[in-house]
Protein backbone atom coordinates (compact mmCIF):
# COMPACT_ATOMS: atom_id res chain seq x y z
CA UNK A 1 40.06 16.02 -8.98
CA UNK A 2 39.03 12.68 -7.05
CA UNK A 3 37.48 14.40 -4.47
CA UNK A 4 35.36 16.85 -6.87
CA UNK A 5 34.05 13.70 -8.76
CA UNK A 6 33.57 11.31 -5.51
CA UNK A 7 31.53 14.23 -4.06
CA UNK A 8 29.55 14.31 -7.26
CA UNK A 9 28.97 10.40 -6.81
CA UNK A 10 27.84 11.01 -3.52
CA UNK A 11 25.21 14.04 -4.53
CA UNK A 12 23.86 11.43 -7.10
CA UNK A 13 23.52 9.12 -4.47
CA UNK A 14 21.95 11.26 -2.33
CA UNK A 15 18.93 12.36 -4.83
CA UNK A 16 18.64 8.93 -6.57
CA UNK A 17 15.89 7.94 -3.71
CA UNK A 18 13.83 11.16 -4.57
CA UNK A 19 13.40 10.19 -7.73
CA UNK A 20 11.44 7.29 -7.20
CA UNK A 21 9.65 9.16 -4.36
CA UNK A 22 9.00 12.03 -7.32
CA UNK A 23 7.62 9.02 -9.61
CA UNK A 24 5.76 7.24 -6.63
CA UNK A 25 3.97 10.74 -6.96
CA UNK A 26 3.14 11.18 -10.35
CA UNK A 27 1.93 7.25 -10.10
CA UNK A 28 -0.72 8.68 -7.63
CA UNK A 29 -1.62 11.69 -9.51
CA UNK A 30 -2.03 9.72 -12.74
CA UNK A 31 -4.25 7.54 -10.52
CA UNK A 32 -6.17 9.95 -9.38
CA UNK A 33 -6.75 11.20 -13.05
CA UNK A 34 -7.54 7.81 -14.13
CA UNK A 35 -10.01 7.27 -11.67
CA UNK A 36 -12.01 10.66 -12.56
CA UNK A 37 -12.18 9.57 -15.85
CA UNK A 38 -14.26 6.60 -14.57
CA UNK A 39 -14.37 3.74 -17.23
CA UNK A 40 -13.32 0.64 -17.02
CA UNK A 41 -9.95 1.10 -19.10
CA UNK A 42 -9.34 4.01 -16.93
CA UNK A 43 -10.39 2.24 -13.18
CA UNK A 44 -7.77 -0.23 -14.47
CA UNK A 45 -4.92 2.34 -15.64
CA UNK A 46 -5.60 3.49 -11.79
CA UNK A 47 -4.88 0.30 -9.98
CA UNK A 48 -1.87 -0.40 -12.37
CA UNK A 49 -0.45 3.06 -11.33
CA UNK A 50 -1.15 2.56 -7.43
CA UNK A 51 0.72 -1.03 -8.30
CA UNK A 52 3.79 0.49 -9.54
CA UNK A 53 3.78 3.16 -6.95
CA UNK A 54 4.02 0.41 -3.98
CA UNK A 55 7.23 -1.05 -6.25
CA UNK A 56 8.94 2.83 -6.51
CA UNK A 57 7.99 3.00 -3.09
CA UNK A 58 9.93 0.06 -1.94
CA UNK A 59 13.09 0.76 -4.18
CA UNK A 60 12.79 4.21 -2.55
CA UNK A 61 13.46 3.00 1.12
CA UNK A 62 15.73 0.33 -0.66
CA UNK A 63 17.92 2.78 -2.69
CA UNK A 64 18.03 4.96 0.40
CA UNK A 65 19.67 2.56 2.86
CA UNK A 66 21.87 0.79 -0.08
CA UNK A 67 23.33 4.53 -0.80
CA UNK A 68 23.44 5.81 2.87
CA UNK A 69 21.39 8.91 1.49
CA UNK A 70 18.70 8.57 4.39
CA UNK A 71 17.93 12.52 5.04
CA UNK A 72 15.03 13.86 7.44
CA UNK A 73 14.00 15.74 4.16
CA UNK A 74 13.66 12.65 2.07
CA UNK A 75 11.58 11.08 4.95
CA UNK A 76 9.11 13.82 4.65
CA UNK A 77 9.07 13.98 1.41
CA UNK A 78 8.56 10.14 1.04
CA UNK A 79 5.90 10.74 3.38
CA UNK A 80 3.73 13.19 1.55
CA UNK A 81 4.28 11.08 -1.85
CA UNK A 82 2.42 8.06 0.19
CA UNK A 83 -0.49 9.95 1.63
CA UNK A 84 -1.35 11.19 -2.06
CA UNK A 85 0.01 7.23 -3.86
CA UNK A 86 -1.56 4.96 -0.99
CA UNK A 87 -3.84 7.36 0.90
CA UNK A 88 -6.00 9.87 -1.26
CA UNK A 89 -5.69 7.99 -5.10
CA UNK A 90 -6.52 4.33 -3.69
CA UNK A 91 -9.58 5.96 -1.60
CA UNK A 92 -10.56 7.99 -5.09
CA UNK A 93 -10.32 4.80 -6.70
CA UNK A 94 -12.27 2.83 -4.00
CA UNK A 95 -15.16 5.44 -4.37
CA UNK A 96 -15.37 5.57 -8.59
CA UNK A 97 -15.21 1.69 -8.54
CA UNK A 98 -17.07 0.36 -5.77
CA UNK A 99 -19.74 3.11 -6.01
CA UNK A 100 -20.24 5.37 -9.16
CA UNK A 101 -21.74 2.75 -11.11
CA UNK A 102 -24.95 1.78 -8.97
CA UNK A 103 -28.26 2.12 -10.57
CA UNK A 104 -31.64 3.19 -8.73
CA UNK A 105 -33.51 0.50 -11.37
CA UNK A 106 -31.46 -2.51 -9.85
CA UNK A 107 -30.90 -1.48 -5.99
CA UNK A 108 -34.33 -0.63 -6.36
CA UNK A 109 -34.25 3.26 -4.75
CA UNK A 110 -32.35 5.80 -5.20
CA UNK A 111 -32.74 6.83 -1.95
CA UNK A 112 -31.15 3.69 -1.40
CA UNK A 113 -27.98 4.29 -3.75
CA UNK A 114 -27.78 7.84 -2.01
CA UNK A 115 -26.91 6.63 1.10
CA UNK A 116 -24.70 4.21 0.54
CA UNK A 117 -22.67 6.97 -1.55
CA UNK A 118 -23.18 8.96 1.54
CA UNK A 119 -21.69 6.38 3.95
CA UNK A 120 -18.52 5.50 0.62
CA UNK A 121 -17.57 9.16 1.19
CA UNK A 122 -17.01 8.27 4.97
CA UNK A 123 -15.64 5.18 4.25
CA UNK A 124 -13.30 6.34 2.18
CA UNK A 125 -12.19 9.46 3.66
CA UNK A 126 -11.55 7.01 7.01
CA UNK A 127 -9.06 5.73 5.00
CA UNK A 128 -7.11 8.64 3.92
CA UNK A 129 -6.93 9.51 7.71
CA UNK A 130 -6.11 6.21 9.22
CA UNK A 131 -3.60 6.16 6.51
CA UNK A 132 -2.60 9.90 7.09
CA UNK A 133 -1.99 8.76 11.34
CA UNK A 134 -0.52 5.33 10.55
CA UNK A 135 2.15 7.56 8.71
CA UNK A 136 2.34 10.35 11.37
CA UNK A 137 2.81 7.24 13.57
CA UNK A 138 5.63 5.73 11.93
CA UNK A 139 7.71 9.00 11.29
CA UNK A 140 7.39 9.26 15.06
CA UNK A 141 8.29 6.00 15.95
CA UNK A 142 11.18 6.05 13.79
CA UNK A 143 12.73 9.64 14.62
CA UNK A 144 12.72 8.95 18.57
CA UNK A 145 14.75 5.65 17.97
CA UNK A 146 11.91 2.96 18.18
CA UNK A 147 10.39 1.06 15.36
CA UNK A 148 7.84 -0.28 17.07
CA UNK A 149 5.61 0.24 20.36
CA UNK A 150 6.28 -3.24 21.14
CA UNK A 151 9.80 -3.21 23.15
CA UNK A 152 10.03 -7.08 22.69
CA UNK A 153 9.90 -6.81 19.00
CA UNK A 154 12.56 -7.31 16.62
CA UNK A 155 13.97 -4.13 15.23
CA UNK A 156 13.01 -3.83 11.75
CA UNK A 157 10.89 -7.58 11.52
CA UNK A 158 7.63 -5.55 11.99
CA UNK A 159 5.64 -3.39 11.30
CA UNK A 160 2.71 -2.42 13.45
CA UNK A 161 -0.35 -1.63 12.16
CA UNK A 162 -0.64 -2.49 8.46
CA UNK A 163 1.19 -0.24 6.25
CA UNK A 164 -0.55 2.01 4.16
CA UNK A 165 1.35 0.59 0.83
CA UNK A 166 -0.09 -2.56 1.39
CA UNK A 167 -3.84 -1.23 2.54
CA UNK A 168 -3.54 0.55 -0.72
CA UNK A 169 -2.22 -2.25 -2.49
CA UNK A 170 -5.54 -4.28 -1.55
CA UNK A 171 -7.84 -1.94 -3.54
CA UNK A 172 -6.05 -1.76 -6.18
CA UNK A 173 -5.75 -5.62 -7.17
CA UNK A 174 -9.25 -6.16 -6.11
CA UNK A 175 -9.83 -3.25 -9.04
CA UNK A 176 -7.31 -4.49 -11.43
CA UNK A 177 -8.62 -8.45 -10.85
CA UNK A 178 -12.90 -7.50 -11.19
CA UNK A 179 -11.96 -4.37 -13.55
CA UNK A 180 -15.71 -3.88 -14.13
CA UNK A 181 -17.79 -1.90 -11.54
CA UNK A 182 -19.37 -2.55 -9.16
CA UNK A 183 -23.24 -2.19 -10.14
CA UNK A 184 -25.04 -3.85 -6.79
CA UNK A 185 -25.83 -2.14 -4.17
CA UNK A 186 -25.22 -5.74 -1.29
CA UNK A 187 -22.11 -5.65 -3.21
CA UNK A 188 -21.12 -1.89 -2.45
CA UNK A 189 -21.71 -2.19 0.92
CA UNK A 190 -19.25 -5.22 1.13
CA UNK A 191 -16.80 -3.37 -0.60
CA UNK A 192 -17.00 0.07 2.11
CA UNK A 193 -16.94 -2.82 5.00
CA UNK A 194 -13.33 -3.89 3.19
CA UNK A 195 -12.17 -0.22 2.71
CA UNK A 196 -13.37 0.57 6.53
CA UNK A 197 -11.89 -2.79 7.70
CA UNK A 198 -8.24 -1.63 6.04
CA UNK A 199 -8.15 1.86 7.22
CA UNK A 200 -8.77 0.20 10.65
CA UNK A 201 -5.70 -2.30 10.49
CA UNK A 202 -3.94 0.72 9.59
CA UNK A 203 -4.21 1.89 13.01
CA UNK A 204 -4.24 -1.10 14.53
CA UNK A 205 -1.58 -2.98 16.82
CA UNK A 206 -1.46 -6.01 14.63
CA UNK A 207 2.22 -7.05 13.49
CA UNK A 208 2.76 -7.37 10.05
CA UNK A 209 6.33 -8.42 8.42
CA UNK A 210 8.50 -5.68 7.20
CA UNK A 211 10.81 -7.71 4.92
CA UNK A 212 13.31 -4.98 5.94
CA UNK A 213 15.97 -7.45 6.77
CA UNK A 214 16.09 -8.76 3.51
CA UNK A 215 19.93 -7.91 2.11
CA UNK A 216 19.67 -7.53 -1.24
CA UNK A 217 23.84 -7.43 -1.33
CA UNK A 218 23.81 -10.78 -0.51
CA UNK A 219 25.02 -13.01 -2.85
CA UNK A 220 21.79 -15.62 -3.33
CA UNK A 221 22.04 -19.01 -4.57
CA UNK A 222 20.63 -20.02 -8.23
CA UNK A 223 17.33 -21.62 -6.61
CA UNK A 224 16.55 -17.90 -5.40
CA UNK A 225 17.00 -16.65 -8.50
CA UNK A 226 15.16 -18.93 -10.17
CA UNK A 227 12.32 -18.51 -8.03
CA UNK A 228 12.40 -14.36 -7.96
CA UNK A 229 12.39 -14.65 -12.00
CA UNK A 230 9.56 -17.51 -11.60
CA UNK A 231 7.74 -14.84 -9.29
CA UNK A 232 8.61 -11.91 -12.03
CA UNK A 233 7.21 -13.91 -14.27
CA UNK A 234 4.02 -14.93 -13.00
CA UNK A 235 3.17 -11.46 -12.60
CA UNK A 236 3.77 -10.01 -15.82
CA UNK A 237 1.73 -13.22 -17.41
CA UNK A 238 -1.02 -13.95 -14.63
CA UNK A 239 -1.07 -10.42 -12.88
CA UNK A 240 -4.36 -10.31 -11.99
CA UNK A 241 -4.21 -13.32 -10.01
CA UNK A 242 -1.23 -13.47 -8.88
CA UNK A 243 -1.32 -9.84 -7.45
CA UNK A 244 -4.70 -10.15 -5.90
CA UNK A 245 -3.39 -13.42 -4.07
CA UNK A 246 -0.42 -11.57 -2.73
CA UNK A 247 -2.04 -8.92 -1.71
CA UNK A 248 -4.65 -10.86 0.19
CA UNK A 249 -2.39 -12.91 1.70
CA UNK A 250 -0.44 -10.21 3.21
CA UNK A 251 -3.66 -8.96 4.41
CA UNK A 252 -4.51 -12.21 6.48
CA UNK A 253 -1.24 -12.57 7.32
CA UNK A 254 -1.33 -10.19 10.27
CA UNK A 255 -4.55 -11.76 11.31
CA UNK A 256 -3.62 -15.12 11.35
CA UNK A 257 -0.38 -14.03 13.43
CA UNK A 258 -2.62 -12.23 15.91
CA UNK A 259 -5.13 -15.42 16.00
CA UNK A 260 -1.73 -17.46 16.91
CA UNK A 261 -0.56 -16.05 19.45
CA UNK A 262 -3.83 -15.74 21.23
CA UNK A 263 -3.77 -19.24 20.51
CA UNK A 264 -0.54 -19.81 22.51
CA UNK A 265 -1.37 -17.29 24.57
CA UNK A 266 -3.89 -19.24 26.22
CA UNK A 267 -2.62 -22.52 26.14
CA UNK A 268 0.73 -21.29 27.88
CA UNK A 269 -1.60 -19.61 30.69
């Protein structure tokens, strides 16, 4: 009778991390849906959605290791839940917000606000497949044994290439912190330079933290606490802000690493 119910645990165990990958995809099919829709309410609801897909997404991979119910099935399937959460809806969104709403009268030609359309579908479909390889690339990576093309890296401290989560996360606080489109056509083509300059770190050889070896069996102390609830907090309250600068800061983070050991690079030659 124990052994009938502690195999039933384990089942549960087992499926618990496809049900956050199963709501990491609705999140990016409601996004998607949101973002056709194309007002401002709606360009928000998007971002929000691609938001709480990055947190499923996280508890996925979390769950997973926690429970021991790792499976080459739930890999995949994680996989093709992120190329429609942080691949297709983010680029959708990038498109509706950054370029549906320019007008001829103030960019001055429509000629003008045709081809910068033209150029956001390119943009934009770049990143779906720089975020489509960096995924191909990981799943790779991970089923021969190595985390990383970097031999003298830790295992699980980095990730190379920025992950698409992250890329996606980007466009969607820069959405949920403006919320109103963009109506400028200098400022559209800033935006696609952002959008192409993501899907490029994406397949880029920059390090970025994983944050993989954080235990979250470990017993903390009440400071931790204190601070996660602060953090909690903070975005529930200030979310706009406070998502935007962690999202940005992640961004630079991989830069900054890359500009430091350059740095040292050249003063130890």
């Amino acid at each position: 009778m124990n052994q009938v119910k502690n195999r039933r645990l384990r089942r549960g165990a087992a499926l618990l991390p496809s049900f956050f990958t199963v709501g990491n995809l609705l999140c990016g099919y409601y996004s998607i849906l949101s973002s056709a829709k194309g007002s401002v309410v709606d360009l928000d609801m998007a971002a929000k959605a691609i938001g709480i897909a990055v947190v499923l997404d996280t508890l996925d991979g979390r769950v997973a290791r926690m429970t021991n119910g790792s499976s080459p099935f739930g890999k995949e399937f994680d996989s093709l839940a992120d190329i429609t959460s942080f691949g297709i809806a983010p680029a959708f969104l990038a498109l509706a917000w950054g370029l549906r709403g320019l007008d001829p009268v103030v960019a001055g030609s429509s000629a003008l606000v045709h081809n910068i359309y033209q150029v956001g579908w390119i943009a934009t479909f770049a990143f779906v497949i720089c975020g489509a390889w960096r995924l191909a690339r990981f799943n790779i990576q991970g089923a021969d044994g190595s985390h990383h093309v970097h031999a003298e890296l830790p295992p699980h401290r980095y990730f190379v290439g920025m992950p698409i989560p992250a890329a996606a996360g980007v466009i969607a606080a820069i959405v949920h912190f403006f919320k109103s489109p963009i109506t400028e056509w200098y400022w559209a083509v800033g935006w696609l330079v952002l959008v192409s300059g993501l899907a490029l770190l994406m397949v880029s050889p920059i390090r970025y933290h994983s944050f993989k070896g954080i235990d979250l069996r470990r017993r903390r102390t009440s400071l931790v606490v204190v601070v996660i609830g602060l953090l909690v907090w903070s975005i529930v309250v200030f979310s706009e802000v406070v998502l935007l600068a962690m999202a940005l800061t992640y961004l630079v983070s991989g830069l900054v690493g890359l500009a430091r050991r350059r740095l040292l690079g050249h003063r130890s030659a």
